[in-house]
N, C-alpha and C. Protein backbone atom coordinates (compact mmCIF):
# COMPACT_ATOMS: atom_id res chain seq x y z
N UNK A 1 -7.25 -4.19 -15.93
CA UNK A 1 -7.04 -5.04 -17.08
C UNK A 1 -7.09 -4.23 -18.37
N UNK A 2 -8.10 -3.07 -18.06
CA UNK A 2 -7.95 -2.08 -19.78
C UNK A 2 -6.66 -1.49 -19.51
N UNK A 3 -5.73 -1.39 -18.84
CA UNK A 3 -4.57 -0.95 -19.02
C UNK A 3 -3.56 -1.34 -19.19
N UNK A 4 -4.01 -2.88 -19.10
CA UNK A 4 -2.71 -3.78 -19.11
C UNK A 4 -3.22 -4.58 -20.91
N UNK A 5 -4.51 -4.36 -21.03
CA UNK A 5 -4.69 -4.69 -22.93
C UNK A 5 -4.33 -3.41 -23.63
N UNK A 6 -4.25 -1.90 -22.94
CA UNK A 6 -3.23 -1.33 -23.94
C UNK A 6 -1.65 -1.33 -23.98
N UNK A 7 -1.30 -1.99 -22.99
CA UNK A 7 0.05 -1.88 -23.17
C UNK A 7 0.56 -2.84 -23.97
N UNK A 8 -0.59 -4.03 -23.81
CA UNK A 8 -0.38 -5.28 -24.33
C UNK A 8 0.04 -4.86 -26.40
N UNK A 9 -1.37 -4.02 -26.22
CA UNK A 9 -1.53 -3.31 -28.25
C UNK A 9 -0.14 -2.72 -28.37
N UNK A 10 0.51 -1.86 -27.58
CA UNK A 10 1.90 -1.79 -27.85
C UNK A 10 2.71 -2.25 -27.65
N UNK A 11 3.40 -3.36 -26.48
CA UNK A 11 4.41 -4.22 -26.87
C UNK A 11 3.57 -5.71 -26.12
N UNK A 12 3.29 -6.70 -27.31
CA UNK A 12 2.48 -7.64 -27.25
C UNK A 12 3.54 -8.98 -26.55
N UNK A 13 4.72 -8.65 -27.39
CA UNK A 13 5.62 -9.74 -26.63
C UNK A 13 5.66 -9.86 -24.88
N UNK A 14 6.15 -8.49 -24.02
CA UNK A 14 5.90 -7.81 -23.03
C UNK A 14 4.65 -8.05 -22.00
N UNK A 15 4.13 -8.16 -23.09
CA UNK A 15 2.30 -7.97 -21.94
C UNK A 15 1.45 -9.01 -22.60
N UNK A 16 1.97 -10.09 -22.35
CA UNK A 16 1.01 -11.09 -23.31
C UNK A 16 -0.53 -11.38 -22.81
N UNK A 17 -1.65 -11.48 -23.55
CA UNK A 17 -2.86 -11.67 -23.04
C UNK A 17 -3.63 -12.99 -23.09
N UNK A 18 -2.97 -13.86 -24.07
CA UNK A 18 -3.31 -15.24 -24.92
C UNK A 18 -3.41 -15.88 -23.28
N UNK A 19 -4.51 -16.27 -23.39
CA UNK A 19 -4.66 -17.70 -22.23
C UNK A 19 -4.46 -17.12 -20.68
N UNK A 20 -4.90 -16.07 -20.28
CA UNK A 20 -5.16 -15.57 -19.35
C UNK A 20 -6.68 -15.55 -18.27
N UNK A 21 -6.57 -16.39 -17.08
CA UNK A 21 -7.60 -16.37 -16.60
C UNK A 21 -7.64 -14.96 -16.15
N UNK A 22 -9.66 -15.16 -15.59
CA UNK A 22 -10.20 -13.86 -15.74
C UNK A 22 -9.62 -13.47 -14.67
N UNK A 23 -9.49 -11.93 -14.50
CA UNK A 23 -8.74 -11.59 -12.99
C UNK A 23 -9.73 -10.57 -12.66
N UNK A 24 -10.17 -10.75 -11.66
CA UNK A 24 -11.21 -9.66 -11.09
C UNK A 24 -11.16 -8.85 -9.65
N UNK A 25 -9.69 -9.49 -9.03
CA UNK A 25 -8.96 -8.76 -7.71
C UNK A 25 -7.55 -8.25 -8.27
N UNK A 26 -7.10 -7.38 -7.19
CA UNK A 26 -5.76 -6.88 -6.92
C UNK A 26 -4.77 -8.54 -6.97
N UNK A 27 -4.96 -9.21 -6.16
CA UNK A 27 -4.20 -10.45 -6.05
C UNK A 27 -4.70 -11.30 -7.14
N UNK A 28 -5.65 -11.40 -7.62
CA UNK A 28 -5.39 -12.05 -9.04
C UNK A 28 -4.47 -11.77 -10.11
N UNK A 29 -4.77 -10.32 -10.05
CA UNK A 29 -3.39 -9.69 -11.41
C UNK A 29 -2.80 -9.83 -10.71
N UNK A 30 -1.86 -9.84 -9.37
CA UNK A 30 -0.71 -10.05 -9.10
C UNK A 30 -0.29 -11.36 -9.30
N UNK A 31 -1.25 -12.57 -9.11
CA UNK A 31 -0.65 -14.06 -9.44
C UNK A 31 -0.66 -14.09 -10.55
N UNK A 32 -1.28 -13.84 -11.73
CA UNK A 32 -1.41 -13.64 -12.94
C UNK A 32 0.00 -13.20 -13.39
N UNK A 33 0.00 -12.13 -13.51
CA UNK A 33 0.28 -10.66 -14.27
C UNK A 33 1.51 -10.21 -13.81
N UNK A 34 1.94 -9.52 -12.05
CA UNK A 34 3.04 -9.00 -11.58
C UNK A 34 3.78 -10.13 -11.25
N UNK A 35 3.43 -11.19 -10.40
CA UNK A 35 4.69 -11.94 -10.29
C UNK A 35 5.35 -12.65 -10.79
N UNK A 36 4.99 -13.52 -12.05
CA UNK A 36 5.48 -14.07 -13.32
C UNK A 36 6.17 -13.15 -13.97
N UNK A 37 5.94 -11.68 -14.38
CA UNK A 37 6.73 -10.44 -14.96
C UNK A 37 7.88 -10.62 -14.18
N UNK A 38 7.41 -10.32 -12.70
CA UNK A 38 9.22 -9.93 -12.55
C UNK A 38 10.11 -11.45 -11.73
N UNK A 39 9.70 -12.82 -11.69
CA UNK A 39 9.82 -13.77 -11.80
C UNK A 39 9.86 -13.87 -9.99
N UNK A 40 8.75 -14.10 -9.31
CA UNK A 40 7.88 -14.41 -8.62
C UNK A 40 6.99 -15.88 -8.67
N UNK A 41 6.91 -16.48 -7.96
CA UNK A 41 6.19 -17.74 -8.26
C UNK A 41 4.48 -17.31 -7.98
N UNK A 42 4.11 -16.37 -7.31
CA UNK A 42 3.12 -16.14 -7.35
C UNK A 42 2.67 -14.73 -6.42
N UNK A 43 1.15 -14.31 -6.00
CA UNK A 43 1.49 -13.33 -5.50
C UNK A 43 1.97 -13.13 -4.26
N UNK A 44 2.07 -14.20 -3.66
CA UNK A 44 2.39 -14.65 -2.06
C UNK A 44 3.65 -14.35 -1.90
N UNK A 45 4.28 -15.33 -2.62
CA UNK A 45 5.45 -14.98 -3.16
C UNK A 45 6.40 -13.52 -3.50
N UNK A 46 5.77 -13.05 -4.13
CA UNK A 46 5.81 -11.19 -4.52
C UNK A 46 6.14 -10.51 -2.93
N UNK A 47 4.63 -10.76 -2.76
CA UNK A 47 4.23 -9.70 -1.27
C UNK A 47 5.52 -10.38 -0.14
N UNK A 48 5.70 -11.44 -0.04
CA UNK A 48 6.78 -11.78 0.79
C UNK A 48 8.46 -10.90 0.66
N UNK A 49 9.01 -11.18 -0.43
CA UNK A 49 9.96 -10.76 -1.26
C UNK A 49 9.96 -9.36 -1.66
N UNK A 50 8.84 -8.50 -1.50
CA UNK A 50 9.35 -7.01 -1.72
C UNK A 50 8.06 -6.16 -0.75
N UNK A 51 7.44 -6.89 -0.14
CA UNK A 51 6.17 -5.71 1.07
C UNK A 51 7.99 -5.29 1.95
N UNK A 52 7.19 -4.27 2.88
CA UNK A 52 8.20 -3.65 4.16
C UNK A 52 8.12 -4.20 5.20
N UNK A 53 7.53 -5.16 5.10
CA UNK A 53 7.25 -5.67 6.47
C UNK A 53 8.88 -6.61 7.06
N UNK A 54 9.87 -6.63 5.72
CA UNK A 54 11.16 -7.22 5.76
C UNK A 54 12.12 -6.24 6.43
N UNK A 55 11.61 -4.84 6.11
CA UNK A 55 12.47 -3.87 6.57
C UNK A 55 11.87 -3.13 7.58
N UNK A 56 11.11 -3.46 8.37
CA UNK A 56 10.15 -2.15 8.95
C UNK A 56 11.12 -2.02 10.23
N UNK A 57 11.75 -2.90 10.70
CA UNK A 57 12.30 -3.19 11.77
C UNK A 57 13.04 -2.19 11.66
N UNK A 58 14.06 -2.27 10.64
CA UNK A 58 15.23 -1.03 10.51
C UNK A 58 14.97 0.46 10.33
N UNK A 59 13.95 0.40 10.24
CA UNK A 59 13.85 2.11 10.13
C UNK A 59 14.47 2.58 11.27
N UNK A 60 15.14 3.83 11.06
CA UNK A 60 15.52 4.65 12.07
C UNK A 60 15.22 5.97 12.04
N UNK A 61 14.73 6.42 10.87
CA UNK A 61 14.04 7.94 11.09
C UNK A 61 13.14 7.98 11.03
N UNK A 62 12.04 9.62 11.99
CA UNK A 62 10.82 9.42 12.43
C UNK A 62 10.04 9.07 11.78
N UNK A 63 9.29 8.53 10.93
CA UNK A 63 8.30 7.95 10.05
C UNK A 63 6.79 8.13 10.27
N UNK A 64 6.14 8.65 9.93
CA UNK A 64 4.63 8.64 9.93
C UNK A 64 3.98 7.46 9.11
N UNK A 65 3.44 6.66 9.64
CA UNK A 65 2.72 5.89 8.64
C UNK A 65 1.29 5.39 9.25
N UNK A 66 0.37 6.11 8.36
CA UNK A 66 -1.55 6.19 8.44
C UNK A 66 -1.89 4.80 7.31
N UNK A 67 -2.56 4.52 7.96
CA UNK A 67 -3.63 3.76 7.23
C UNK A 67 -4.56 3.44 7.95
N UNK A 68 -5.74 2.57 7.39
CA UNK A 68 -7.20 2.42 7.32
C UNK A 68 -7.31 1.11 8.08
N UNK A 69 -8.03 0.26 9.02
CA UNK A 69 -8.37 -0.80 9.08
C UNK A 69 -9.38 -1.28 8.34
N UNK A 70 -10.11 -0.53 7.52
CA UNK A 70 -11.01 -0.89 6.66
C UNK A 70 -10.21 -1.07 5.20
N UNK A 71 -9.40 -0.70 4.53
CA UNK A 71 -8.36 -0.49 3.44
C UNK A 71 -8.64 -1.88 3.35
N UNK A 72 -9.15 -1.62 1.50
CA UNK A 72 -9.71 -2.97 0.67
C UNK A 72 -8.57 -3.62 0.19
N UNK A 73 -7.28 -2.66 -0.22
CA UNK A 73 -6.02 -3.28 -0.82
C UNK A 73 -4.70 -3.81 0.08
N UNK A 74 -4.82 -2.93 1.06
CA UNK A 74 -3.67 -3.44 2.39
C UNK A 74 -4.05 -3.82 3.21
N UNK A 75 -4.09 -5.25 3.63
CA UNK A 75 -4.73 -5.52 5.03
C UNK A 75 -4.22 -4.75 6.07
N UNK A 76 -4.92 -4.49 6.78
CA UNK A 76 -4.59 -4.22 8.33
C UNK A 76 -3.69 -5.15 9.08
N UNK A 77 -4.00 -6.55 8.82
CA UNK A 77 -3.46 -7.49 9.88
C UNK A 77 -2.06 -7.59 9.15
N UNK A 78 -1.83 -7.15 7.78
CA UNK A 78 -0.22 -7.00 7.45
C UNK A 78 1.04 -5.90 8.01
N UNK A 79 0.53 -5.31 8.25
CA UNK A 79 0.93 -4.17 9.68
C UNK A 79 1.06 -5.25 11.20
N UNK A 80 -0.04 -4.97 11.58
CA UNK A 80 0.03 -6.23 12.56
C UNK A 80 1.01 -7.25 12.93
N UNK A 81 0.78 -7.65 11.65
CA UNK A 81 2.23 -9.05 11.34
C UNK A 81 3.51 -8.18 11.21
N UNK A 82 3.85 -7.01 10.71
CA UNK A 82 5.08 -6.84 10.47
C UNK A 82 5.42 -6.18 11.94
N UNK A 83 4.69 -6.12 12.75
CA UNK A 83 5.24 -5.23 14.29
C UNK A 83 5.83 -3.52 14.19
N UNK A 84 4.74 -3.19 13.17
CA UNK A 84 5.14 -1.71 12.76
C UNK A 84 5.50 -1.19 14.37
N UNK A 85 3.73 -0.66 15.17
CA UNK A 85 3.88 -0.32 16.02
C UNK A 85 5.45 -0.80 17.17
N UNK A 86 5.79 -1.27 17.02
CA UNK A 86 6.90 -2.04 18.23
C UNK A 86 8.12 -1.07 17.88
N UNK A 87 8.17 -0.50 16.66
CA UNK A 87 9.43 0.24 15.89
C UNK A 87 9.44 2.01 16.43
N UNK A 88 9.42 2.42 17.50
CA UNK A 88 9.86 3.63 18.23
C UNK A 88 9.13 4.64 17.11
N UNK A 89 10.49 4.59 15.97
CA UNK A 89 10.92 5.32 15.23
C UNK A 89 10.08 5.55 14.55
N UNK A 90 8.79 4.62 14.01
CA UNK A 90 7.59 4.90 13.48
C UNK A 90 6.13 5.23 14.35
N UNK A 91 5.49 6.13 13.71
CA UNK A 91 4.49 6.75 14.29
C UNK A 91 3.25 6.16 13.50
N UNK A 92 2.29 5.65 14.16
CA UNK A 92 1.53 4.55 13.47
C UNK A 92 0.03 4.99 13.88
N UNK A 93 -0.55 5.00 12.87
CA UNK A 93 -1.64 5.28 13.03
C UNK A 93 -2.97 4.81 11.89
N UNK A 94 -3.41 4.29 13.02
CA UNK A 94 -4.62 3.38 12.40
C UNK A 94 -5.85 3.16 12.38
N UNK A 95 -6.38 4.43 11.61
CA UNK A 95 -7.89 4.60 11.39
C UNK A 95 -9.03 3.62 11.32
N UNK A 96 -10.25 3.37 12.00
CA UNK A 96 -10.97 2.27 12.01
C UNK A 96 -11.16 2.32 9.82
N UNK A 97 -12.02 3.39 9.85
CA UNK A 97 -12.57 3.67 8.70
C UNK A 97 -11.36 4.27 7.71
N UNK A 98 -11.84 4.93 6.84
CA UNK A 98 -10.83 5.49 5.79
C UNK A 98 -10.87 5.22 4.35
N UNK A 99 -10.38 3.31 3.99
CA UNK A 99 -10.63 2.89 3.20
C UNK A 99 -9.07 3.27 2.37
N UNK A 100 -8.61 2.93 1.33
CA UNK A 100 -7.33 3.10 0.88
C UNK A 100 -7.31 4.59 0.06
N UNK A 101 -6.55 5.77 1.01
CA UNK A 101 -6.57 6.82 0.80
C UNK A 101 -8.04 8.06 0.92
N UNK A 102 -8.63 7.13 1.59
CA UNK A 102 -9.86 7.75 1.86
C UNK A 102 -9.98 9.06 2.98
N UNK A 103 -8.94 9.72 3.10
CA UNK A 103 -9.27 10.42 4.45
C UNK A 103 -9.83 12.05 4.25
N UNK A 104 -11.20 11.55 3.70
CA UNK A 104 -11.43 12.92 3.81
C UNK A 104 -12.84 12.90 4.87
N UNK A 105 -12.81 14.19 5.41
CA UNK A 105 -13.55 14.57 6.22
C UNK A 105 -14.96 14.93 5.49
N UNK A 106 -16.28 15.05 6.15
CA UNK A 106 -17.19 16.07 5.89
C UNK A 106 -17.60 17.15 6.56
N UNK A 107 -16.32 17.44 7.55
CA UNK A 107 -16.33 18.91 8.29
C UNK A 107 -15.52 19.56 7.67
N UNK A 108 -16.25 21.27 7.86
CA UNK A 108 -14.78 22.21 7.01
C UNK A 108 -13.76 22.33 7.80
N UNK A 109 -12.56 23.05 7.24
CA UNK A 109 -11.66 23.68 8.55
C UNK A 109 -10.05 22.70 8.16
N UNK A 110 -9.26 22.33 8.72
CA UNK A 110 -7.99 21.49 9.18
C UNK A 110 -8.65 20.33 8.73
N UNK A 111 -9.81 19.86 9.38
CA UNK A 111 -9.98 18.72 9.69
C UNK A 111 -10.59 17.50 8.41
N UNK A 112 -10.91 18.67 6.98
CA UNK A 112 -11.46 18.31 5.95
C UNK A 112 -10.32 17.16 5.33
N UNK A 113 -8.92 17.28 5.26
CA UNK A 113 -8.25 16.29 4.44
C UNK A 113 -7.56 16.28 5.77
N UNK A 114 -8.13 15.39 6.35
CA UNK A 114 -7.48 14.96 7.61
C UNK A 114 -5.91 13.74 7.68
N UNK A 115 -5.46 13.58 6.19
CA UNK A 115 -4.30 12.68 6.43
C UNK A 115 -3.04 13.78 5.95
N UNK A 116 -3.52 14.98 5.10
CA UNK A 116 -2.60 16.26 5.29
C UNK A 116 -2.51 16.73 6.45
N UNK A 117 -3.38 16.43 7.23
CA UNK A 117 -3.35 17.31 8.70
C UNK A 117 -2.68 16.85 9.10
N UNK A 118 -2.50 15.72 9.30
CA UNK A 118 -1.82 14.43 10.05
C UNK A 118 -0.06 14.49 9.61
N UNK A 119 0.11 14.87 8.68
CA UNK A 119 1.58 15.05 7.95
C UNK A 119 2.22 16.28 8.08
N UNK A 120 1.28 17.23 8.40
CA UNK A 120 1.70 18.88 8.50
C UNK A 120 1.94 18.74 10.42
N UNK A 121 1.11 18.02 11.12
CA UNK A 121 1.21 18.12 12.22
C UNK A 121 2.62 17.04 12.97
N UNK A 122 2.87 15.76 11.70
CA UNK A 122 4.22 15.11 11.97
C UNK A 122 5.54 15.95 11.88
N UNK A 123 5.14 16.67 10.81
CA UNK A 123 6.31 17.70 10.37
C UNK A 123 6.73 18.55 11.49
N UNK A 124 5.64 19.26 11.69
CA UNK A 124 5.60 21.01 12.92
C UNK A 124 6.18 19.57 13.96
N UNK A 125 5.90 18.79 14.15
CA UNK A 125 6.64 18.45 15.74
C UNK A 125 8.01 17.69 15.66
N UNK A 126 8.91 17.35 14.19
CA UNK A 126 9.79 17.60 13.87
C UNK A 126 10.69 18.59 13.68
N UNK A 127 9.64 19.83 13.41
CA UNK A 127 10.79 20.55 13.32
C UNK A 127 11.26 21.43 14.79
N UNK A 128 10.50 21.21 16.46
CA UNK A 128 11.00 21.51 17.28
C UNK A 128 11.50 20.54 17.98
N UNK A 129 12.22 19.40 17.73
CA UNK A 129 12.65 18.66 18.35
C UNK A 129 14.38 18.89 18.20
């Protein structure tokens, strides 16, 4: 919200603040804030109309995609629902823990930023295929 009252100090028309309930989640500013901006009825609405879960089906190149079952901002069960895993072409992987972008280790070695590991090791087995 302090970033959305400075944008507001520079274009006030744009980012209006007058009569705004308090927003204290991700999905509050989105019912609030993002989906009224880009004309969305709400955030349900939003996440329906532009998440991947519309396109996940079509992917056709190899894809790595990590995330967290603990991840405070992306549910888990929205994966789930979109049938990532079912899509060949994507490589899915789904950490109990993590948290959104959380993957760091407290061992040294490879294993310290373990979601670079994870991308260097998608790559190397791309490139002998």
């Amino acid at each position: 919200m302090a970033r959305y009252a400075r944008k507001h100090k520079m274009l006030p028309q744009r980012y209006p603040i007058a009569g705004l309930p308090p927003v204290r989640t991700v999905r509050q500013f989105d019912d609030v804030i993002t989906a009224p901006h880009f004309g969305y009825r709400d955030a349900q609405d939003y996440y329906d109309h532009v998440g991947a879960k519309r396109v996940a089906a079509q992917i056709r190149v190899p894809t790595l995609m990590l995330t967290a079952q603990d991840d405070p901002f992306v549910p888990y069960a929205s994966f789930v629902a979109a049938k990532i895993s079912a899509n060949p072409a994507i490589q899915f992987v789904a950490t109990q823990n993590g948290g959104h972008c959380g993957f760091i280790s407290n061992q040294a070695g490879p294993e310290r930023f373990w979601a670079e590991q994870r991308i260097l090791d998608f790559c190397a087995a791309l490139s002998v295929l």
